[in-house]
Protein backbone atom coordinates (compact mmCIF):
# COMPACT_ATOMS: atom_id res chain seq x y z
CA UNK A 1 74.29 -97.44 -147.36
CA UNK A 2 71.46 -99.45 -148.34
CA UNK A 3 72.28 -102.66 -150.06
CA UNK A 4 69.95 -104.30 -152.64
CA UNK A 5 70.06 -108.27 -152.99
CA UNK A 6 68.89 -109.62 -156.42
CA UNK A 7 68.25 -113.22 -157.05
CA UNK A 8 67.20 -115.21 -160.31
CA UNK A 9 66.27 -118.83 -160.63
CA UNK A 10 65.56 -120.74 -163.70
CA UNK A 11 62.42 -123.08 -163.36
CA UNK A 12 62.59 -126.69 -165.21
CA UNK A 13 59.94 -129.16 -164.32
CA UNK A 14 59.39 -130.70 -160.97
CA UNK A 15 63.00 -129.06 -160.26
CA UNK A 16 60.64 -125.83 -159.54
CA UNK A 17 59.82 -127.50 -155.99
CA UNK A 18 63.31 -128.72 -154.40
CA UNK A 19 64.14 -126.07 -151.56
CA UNK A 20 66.70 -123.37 -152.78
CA UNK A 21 70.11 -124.33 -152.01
CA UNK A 22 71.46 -121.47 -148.87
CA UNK A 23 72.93 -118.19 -150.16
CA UNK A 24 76.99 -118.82 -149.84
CA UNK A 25 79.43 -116.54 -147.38
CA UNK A 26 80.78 -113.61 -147.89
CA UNK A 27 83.60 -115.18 -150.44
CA UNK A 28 86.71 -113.57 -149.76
CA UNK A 29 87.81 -110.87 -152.81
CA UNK A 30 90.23 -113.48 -155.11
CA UNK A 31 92.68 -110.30 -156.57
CA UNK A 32 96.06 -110.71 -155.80
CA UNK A 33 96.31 -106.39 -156.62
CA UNK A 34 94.12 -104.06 -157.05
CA UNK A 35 92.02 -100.83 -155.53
CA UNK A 36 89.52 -101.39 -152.35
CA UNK A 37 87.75 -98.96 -150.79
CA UNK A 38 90.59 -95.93 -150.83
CA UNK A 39 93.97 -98.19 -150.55
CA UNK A 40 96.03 -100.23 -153.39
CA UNK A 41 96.96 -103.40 -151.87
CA UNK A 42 99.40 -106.40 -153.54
CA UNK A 43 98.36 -109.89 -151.54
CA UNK A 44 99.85 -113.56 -152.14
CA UNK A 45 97.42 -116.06 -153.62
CA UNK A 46 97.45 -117.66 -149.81
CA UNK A 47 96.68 -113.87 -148.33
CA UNK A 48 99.94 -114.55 -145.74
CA UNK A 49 101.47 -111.79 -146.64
CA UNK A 50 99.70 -107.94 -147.92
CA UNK A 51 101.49 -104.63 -149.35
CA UNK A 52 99.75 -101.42 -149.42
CA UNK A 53 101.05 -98.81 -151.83
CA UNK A 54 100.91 -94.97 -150.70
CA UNK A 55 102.08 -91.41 -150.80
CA UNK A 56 100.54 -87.72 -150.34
CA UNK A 57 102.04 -84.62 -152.13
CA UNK A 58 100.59 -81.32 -150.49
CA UNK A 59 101.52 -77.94 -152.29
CA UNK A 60 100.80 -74.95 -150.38
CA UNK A 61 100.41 -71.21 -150.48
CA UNK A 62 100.50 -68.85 -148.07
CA UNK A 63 99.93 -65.28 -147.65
CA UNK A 64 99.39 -62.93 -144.64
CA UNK A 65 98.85 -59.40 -143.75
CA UNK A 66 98.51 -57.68 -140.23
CA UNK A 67 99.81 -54.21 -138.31
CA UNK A 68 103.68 -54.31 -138.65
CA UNK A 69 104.20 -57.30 -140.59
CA UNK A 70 105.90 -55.26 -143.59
CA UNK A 71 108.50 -54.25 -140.64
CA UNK A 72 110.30 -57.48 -139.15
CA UNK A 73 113.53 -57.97 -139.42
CA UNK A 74 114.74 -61.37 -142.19
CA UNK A 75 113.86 -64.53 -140.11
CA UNK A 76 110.64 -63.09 -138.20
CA UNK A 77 108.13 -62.80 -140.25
CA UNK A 78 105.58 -64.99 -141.49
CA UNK A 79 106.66 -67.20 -145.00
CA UNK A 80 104.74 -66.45 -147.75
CA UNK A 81 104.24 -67.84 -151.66
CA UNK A 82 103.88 -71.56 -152.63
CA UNK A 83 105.53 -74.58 -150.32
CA UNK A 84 106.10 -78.31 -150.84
CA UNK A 85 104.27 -78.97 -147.33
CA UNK A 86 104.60 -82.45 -147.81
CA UNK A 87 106.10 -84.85 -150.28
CA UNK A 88 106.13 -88.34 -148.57
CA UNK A 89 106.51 -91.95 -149.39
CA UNK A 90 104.68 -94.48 -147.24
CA UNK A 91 104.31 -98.45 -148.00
CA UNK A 92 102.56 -100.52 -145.44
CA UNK A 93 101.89 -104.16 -144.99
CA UNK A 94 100.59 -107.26 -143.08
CA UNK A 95 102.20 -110.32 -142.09
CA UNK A 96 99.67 -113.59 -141.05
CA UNK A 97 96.98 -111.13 -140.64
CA UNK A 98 98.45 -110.71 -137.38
CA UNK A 99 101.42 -108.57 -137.67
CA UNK A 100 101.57 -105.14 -139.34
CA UNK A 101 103.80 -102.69 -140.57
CA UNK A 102 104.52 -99.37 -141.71
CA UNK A 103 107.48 -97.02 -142.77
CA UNK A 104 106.96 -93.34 -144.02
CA UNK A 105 109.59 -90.73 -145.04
CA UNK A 106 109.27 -87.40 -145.84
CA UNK A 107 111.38 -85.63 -148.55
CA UNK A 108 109.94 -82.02 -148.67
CA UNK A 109 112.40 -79.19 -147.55
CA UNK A 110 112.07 -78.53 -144.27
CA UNK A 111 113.65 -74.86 -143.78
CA UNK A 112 115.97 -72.62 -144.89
CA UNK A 113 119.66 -72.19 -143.70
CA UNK A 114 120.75 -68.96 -142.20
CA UNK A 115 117.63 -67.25 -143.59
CA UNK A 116 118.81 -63.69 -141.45
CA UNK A 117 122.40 -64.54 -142.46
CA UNK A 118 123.47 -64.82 -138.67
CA UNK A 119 125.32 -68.09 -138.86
CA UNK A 120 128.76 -67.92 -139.54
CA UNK A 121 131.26 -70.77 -139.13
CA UNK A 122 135.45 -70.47 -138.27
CA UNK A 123 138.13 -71.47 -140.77
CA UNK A 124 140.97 -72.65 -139.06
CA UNK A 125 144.64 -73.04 -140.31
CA UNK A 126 147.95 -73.52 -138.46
CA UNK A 127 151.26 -72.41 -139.36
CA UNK A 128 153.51 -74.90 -140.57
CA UNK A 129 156.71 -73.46 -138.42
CA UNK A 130 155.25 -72.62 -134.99
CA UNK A 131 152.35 -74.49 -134.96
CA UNK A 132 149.85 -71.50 -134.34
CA UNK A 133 146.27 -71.87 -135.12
CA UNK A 134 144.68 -68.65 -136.77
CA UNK A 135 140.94 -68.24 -137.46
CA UNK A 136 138.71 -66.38 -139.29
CA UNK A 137 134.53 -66.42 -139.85
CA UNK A 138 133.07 -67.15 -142.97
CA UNK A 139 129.93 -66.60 -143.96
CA UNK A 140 127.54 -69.82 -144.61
CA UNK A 141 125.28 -69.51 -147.37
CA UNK A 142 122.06 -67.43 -147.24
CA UNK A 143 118.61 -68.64 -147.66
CA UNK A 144 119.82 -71.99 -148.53
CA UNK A 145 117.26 -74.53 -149.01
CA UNK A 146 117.71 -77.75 -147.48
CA UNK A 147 116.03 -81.12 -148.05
CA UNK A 148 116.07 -83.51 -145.08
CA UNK A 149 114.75 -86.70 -145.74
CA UNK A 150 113.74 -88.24 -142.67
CA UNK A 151 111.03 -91.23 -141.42
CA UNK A 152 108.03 -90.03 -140.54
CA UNK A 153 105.48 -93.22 -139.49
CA UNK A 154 107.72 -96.18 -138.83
CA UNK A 155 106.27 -99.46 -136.97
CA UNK A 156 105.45 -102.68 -136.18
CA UNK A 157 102.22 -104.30 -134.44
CA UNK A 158 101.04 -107.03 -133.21
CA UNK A 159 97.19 -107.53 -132.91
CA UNK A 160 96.17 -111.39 -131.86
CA UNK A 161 93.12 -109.60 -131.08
CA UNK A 162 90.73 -106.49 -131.12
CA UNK A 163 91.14 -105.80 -127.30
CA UNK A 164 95.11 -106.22 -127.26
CA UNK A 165 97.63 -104.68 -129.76
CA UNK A 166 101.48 -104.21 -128.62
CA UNK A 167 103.10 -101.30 -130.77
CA UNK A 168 106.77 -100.26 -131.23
CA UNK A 169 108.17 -97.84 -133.39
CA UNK A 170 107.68 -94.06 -134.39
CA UNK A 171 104.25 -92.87 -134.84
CA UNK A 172 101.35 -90.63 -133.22
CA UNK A 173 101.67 -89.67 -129.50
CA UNK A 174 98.56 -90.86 -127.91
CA UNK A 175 97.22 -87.56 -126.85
CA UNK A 176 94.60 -85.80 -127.99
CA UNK A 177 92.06 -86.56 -130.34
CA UNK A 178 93.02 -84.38 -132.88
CA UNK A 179 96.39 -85.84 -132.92
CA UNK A 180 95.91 -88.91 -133.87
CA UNK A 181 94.05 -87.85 -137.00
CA UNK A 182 96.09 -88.36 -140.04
CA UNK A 183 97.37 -84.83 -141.71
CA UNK A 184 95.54 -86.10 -144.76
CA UNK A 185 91.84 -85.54 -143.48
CA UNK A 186 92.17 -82.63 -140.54
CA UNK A 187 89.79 -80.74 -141.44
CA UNK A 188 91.86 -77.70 -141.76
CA UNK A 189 95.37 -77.38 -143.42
CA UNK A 190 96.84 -77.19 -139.92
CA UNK A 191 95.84 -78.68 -136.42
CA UNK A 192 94.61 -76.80 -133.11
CA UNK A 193 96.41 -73.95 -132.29
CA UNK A 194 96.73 -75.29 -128.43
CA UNK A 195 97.32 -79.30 -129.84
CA UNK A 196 100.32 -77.41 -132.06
CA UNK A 197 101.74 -75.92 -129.05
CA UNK A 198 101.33 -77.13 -125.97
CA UNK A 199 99.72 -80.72 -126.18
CA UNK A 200 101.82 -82.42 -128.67
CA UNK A 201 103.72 -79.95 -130.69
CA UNK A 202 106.45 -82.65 -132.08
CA UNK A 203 103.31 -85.07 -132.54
CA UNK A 204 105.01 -88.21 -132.89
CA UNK A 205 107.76 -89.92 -130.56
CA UNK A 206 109.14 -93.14 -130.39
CA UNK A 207 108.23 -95.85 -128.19
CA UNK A 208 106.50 -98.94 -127.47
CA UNK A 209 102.76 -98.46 -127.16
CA UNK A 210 99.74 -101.44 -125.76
CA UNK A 211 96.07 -100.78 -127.36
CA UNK A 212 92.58 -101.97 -128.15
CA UNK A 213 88.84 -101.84 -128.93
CA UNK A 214 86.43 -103.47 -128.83
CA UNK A 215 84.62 -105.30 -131.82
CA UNK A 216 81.80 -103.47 -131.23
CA UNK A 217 83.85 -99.91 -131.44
CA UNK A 218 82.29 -99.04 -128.14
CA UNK A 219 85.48 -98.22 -126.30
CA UNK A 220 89.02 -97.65 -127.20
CA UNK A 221 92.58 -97.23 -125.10
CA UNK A 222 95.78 -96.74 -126.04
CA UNK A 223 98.96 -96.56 -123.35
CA UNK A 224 102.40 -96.33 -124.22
CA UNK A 225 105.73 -95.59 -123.07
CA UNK A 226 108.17 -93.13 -125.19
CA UNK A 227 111.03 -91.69 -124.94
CA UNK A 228 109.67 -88.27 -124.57
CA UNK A 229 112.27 -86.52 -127.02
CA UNK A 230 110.10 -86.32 -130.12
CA UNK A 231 110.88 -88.27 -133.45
CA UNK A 232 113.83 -89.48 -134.80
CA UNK A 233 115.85 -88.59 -131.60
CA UNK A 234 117.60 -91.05 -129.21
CA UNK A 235 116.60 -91.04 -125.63
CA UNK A 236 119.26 -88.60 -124.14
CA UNK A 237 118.34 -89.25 -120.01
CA UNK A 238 117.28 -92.27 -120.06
CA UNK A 239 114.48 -91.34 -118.66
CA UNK A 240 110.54 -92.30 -120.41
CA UNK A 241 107.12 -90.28 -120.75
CA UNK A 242 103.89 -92.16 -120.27
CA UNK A 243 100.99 -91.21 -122.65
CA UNK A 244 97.61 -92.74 -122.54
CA UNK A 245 94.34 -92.08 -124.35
CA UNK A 246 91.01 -93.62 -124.00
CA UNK A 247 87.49 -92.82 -125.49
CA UNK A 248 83.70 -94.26 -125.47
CA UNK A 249 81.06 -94.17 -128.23
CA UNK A 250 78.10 -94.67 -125.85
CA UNK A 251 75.28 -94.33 -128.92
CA UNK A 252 76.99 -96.93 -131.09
CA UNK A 253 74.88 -99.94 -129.86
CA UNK A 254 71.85 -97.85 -130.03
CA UNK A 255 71.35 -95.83 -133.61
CA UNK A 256 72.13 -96.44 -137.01
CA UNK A 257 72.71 -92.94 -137.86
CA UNK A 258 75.66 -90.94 -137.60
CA UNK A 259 75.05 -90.23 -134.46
CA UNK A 260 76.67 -93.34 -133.66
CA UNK A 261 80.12 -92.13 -134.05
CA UNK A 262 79.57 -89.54 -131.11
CA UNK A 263 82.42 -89.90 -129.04
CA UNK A 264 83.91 -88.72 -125.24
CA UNK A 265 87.91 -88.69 -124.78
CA UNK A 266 90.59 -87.86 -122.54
CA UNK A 267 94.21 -88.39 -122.53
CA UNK A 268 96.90 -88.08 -119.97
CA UNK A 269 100.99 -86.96 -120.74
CA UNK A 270 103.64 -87.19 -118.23
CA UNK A 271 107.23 -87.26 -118.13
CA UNK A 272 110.72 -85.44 -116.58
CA UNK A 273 113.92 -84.63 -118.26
CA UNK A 274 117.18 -84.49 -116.55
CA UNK A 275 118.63 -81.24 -116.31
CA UNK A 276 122.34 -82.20 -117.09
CA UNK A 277 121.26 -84.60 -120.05
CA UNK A 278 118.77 -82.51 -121.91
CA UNK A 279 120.18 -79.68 -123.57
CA UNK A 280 117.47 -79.21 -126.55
CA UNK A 281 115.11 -75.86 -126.58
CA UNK A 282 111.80 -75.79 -125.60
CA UNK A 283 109.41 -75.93 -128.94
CA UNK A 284 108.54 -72.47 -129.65
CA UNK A 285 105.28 -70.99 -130.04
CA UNK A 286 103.61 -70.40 -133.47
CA UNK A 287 100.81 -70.05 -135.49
CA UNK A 288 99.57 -71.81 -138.48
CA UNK A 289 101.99 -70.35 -141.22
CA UNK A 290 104.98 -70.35 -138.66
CA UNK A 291 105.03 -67.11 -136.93
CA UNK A 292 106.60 -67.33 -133.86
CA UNK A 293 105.09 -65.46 -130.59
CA UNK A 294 107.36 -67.07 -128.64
CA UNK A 295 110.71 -68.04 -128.37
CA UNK A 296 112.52 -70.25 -126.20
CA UNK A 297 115.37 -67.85 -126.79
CA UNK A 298 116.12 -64.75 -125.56
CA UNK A 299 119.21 -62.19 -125.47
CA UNK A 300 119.38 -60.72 -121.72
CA UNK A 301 120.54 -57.43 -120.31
CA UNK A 302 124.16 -58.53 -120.70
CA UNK A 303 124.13 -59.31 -124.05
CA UNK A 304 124.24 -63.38 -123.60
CA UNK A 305 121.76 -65.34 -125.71
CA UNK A 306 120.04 -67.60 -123.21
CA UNK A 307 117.97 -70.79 -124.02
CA UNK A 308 114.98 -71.91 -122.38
CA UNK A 309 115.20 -75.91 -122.18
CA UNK A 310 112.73 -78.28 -120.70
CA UNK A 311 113.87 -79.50 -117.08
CA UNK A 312 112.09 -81.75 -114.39
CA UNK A 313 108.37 -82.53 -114.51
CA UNK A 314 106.46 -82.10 -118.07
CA UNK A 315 102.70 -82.59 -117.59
CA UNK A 316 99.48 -82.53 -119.78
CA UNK A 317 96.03 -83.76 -119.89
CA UNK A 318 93.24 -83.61 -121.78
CA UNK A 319 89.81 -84.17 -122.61
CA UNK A 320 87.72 -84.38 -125.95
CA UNK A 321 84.15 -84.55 -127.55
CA UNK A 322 83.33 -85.14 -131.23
CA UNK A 323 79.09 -85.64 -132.33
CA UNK A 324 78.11 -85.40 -135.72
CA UNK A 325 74.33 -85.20 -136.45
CA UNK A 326 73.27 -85.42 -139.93
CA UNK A 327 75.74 -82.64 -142.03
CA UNK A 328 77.23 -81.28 -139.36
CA UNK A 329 80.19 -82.17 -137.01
CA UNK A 330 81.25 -80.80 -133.75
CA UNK A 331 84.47 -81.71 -131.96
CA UNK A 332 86.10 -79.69 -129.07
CA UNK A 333 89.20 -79.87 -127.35
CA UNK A 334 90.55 -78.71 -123.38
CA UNK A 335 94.41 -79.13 -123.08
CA UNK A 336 96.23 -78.10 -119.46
CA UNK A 337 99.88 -78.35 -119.40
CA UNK A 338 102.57 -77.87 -116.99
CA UNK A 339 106.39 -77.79 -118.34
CA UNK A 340 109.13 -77.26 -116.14
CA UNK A 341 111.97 -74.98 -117.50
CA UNK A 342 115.25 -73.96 -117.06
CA UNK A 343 117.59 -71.17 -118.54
CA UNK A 344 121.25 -71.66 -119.89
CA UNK A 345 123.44 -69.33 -121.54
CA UNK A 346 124.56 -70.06 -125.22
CA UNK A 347 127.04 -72.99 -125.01
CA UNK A 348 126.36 -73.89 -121.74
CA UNK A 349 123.57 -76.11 -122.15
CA UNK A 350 125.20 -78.76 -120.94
CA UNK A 351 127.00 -77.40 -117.86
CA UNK A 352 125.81 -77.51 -114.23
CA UNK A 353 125.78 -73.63 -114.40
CA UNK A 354 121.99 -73.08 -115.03
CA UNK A 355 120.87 -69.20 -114.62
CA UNK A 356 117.44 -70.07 -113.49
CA UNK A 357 114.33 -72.87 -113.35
CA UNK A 358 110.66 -71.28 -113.96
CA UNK A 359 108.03 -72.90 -115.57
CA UNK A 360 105.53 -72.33 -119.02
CA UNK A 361 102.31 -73.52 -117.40
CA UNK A 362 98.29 -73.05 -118.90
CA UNK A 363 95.18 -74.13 -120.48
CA UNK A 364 94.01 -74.25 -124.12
CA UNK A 365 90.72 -74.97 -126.16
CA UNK A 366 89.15 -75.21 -129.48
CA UNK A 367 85.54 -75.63 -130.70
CA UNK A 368 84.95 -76.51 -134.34
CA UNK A 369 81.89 -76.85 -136.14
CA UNK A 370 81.53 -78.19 -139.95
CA UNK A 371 79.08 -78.81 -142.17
CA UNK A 372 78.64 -80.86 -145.70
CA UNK A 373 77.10 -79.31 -148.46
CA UNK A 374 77.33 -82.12 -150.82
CA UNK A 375 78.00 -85.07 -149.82
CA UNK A 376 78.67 -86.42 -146.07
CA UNK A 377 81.47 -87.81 -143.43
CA UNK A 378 81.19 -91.33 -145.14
CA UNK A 379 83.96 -89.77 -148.20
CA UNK A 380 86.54 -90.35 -145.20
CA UNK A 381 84.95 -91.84 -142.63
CA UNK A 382 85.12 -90.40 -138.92
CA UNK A 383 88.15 -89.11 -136.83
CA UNK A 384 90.96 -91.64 -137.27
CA UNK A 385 93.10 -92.87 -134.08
CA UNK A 386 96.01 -94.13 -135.43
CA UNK A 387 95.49 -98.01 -136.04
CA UNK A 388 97.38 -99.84 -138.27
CA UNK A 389 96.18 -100.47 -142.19
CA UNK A 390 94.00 -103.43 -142.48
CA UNK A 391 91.51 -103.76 -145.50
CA UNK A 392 88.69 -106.06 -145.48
CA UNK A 393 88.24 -107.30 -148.86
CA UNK A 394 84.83 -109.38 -147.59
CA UNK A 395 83.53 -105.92 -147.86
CA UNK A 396 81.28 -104.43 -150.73
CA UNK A 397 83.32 -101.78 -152.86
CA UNK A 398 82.16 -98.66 -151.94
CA UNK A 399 81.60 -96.03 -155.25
CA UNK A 400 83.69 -92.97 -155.31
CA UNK A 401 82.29 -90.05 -153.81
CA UNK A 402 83.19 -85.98 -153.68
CA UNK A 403 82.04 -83.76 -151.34
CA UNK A 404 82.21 -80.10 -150.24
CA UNK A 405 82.80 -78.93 -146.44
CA UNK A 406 82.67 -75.74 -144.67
CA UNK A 407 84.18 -75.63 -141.61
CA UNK A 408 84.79 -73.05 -138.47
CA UNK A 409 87.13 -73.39 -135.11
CA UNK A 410 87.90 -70.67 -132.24
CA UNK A 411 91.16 -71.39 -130.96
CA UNK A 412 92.59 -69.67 -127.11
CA UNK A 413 95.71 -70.06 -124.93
CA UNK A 414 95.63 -68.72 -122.09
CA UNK A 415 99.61 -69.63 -120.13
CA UNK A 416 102.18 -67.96 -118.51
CA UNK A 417 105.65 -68.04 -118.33
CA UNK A 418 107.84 -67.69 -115.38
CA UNK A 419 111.44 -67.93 -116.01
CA UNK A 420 112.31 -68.12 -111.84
CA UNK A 421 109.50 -69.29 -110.04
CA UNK A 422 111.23 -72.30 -109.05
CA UNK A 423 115.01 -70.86 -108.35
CA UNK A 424 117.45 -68.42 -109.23
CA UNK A 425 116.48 -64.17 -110.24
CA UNK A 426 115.03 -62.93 -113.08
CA UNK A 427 116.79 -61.00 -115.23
CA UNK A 428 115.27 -57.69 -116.50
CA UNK A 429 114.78 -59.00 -120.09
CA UNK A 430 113.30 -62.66 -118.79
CA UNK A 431 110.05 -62.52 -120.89
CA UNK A 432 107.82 -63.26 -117.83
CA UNK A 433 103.69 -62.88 -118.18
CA UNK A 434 101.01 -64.29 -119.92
CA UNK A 435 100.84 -65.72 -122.96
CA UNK A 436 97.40 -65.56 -124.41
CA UNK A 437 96.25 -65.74 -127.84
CA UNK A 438 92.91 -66.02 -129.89
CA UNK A 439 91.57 -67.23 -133.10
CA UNK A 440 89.31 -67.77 -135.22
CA UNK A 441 89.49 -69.26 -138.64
CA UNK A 442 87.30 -70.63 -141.29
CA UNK A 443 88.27 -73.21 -144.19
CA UNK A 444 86.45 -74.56 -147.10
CA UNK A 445 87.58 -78.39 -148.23
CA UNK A 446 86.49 -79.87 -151.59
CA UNK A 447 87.08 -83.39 -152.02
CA UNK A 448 86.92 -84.62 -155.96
CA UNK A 449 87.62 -88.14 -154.12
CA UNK A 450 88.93 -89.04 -150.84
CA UNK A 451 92.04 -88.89 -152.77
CA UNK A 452 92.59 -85.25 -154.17
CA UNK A 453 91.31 -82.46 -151.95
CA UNK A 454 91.64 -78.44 -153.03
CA UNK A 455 91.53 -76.56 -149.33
CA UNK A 456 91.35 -73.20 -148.29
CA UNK A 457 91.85 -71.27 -144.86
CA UNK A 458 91.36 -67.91 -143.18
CA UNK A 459 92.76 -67.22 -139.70
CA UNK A 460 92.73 -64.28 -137.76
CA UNK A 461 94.69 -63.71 -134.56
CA UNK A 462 94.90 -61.86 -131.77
CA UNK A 463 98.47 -62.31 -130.16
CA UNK A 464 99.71 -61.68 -127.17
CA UNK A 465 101.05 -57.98 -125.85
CA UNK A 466 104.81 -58.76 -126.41
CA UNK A 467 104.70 -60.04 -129.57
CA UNK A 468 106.44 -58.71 -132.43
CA UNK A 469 102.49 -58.05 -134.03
CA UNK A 470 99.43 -57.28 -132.09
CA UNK A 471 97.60 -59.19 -134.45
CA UNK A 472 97.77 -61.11 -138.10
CA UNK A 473 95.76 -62.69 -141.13
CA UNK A 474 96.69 -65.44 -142.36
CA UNK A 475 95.42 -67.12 -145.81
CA UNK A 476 96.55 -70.37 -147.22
CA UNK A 477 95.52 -72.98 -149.65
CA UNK A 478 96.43 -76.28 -150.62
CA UNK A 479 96.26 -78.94 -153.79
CA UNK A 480 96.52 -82.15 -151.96
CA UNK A 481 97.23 -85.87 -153.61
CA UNK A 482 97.06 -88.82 -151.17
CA UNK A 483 96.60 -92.46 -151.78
């Protein structure tokens, strides 16, 4: 953005030749509250101590149609009609300009209860003469919304300098580029089918994390250690996944345009779980709206409802590109994973008596292409990586700005799943074979300011041969408030 300096002097006598006193600093902005450049900060007069204000209400609606759909059974087909997506409050801070902070929580229901009225739960008496307990099953409620308020972002950090930061906390996995992006600005309603599934499909973990860049934003790293469980679990095996991420702008010392952002990634995720500690299911596969195409559960030829839980090695890596030129933006994605399984029977999850250890192994990509119509990437800037808030008041208010982007992605998994291919026999129902799905969706985003957006998205796929569909639509829209 250009700026334009404009100076006045007032002439009076021979004071017309003394030389012109030097044009001052940068002062530094004197509000102790206020608005700056997209965040509402609160500051003491001495600037020791900063409080940023913020919050994002996203309202969705979905709707899909496909071959079958009308058919599933309660519980297995795809949501449809409005949804509170998201209905968070976040406050952030900084201590000595040194230390930061931040603590989210979401309060938007998260599911329904027994939505295919399955669960059922005993009521137990015993008689007051012999002592016999008697039980009987009663019915839980039905569709019964719950509201779950839990902490989302929740941190501390400590930056003494650009090139070394020391996080701990709950926040971002550092893996993948499209992870790190904040769920405010993706640019569609949803990430990557193959980051939702098989890179990061908990997305945030907690953990103590080491990071920097450098003042130029030429390079960038990020390593931590986790506890591999996802958020707002305790470490059940004591045992710790390492995730590192690292990236180079190599045209940011050389061009002024945006071409300068132009980046090269790749990430690494590795970790085990012990197999008499870990008891949790594997995530299951979905798409955007929440159809799952597949399960980590499964009911074999005997009747038993077995689980598939993660076991032994867990292993991803990954590489990304993102160049925008002028309008447009491109950013693309490879993901290969490797997560060893094993499979339990219903209650047994626990127990040493494991049916069999396979594997869900494979490769994913996206491409994604956008382009601004009005306006340009400067309305939110370029693909976030998690770092802390800081807001530098030395800089010139920016004016608001909207903007209107149209954006495309193809999405494909290509894995397999192979229940016993490290022990034990398949069973005749072990849903063994390939997993491999395709889409493609488009998405329009309006932005009246970087702090209201009005989104909508069209996704088609084309899921794999077992799945309950052969292939589904999906529409959505959202009316999203952040700040």
């Amino acid at each position: 953005m250009p700026i334009v300096l404009a100076s006045a002097s007032l002439v009076r006598g021979a004071a017309a030749q003394e030389p012109e006193d030097p044009p001052p600093p940068p002062a530094q902005d004197g509000r102790s509250a206020g608005y700056h450049n997209g965040t509402f900060f609160i500051r003491t007069p001495d600037d020791v101590f900063r409080l940023y204000v913020q919050g994002r209400v996203h309202v969705d609606y979905y709707a899909a149609f496909g071959p079958g759909l009308v058919n599933l059974a309660p519980g297995q087909s795809v949501a449809q009609g409005f949804s509170l997506r998201r209905a968070r409050l976040e406050m952030a801070g900084e201590f000595f300009q040194q230390w930061q902070w931040q603590l989210g929580a979401e309060f938007a229901p998260s599911a329904d209860d027994n939505v295919a009225a399955t669960m059922a739960s005993l009521a137990c008496k015993a008689d007051p003469k012999s002592g016999a307990e008697s039980c009987s099953p009663q019915e839980n409620p039905v569709d019964n919304a719950t509201m779950k308020p839990a902490p989302t972002d929740a941190f501390v950090n400590y930056g003494p300098s650009p090139w070394a930061n020391v996080q701990v906390g709950q926040y971002y996995v550092p893996f993948t580029l499209e992870n790190r992006i904040s769920d405010n600005t993706t640019s569609f309603l949803e990430r990557a089918l193959v980051i939702r599934t098989i890179a990061v499909p908990l997305q945030r973990d907690i953990g103590a994390m080491f990071w920097g860049e450098s003042p130029d934003r030429l390079f960038y790293y990020a390593v931590g250690v986790f506890n591999g469980d996802g958020p707002n679990r305790p470490n059940v095996d004591t045992r710790y996944d390492l995730a590192g991420r690292a990236f180079v702008r190599p045209l940011v010392r050389s061009t002024r345009s945006s071409t300068k952002w132009a980046q090269v990634g790749v990430s690494v995720h590795g970790g085990s779980r012990d197999a008499t500690k870990v008891g949790y299911d594997m995530p299951a596969l979905t798409t955007s709206e929440g159809f799952t195409f597949w399960r980590p559960t499964y009911t074999d030829s005997h009747g038993r409802l077995l689980h598939t839980i993660p076991s032994a090695a867990q292993e991803a890596f990954a590489g990304d590109v993102f160049v925008p030129v002028g309008n447009f933006d491109f950013m693309s994605e490879f993901v290969y994973a490797h997560y060893d399984t094993r499979e339990v029977v219903d209650g047994m999850q626990l127990s040493p008596f494991t049916e069999r250890l396979g594997a869900l192994s494979g490769w994913g990509l996206y491409a994604q292409v956008g382009y601004w119509l009005v306006g340009d990437h400067e309305i939110l800037g370029y693909p976030s990586y998690g770092r802390p808030i800081h807001v530098d008041l030395t800089q010139p208010q920016r004016p608001a700005q909207h903007g209107l982007q149209v954006v495309a992605r193809v999405d494909g998994l290509a894995l397999n799943y192979s229940g016993a291919s490290r022990g034990g026999s398949n069973d005749p129902k072990t849903p063994n074979g390939d997993i491999d799905v395709t889409s493609f969706a488009l998405g329009v985003n309006y932005w009246a300011t970087r702090h209201l957006r009005v989104s909508a998205n069209y996704t088609y796929y084309d899921l794999p041969a077992h799945a309950l569909v052969s292939s589904l639509h999906e529409v959505s829209a959202r009316v999203g408030v952040q700040f």
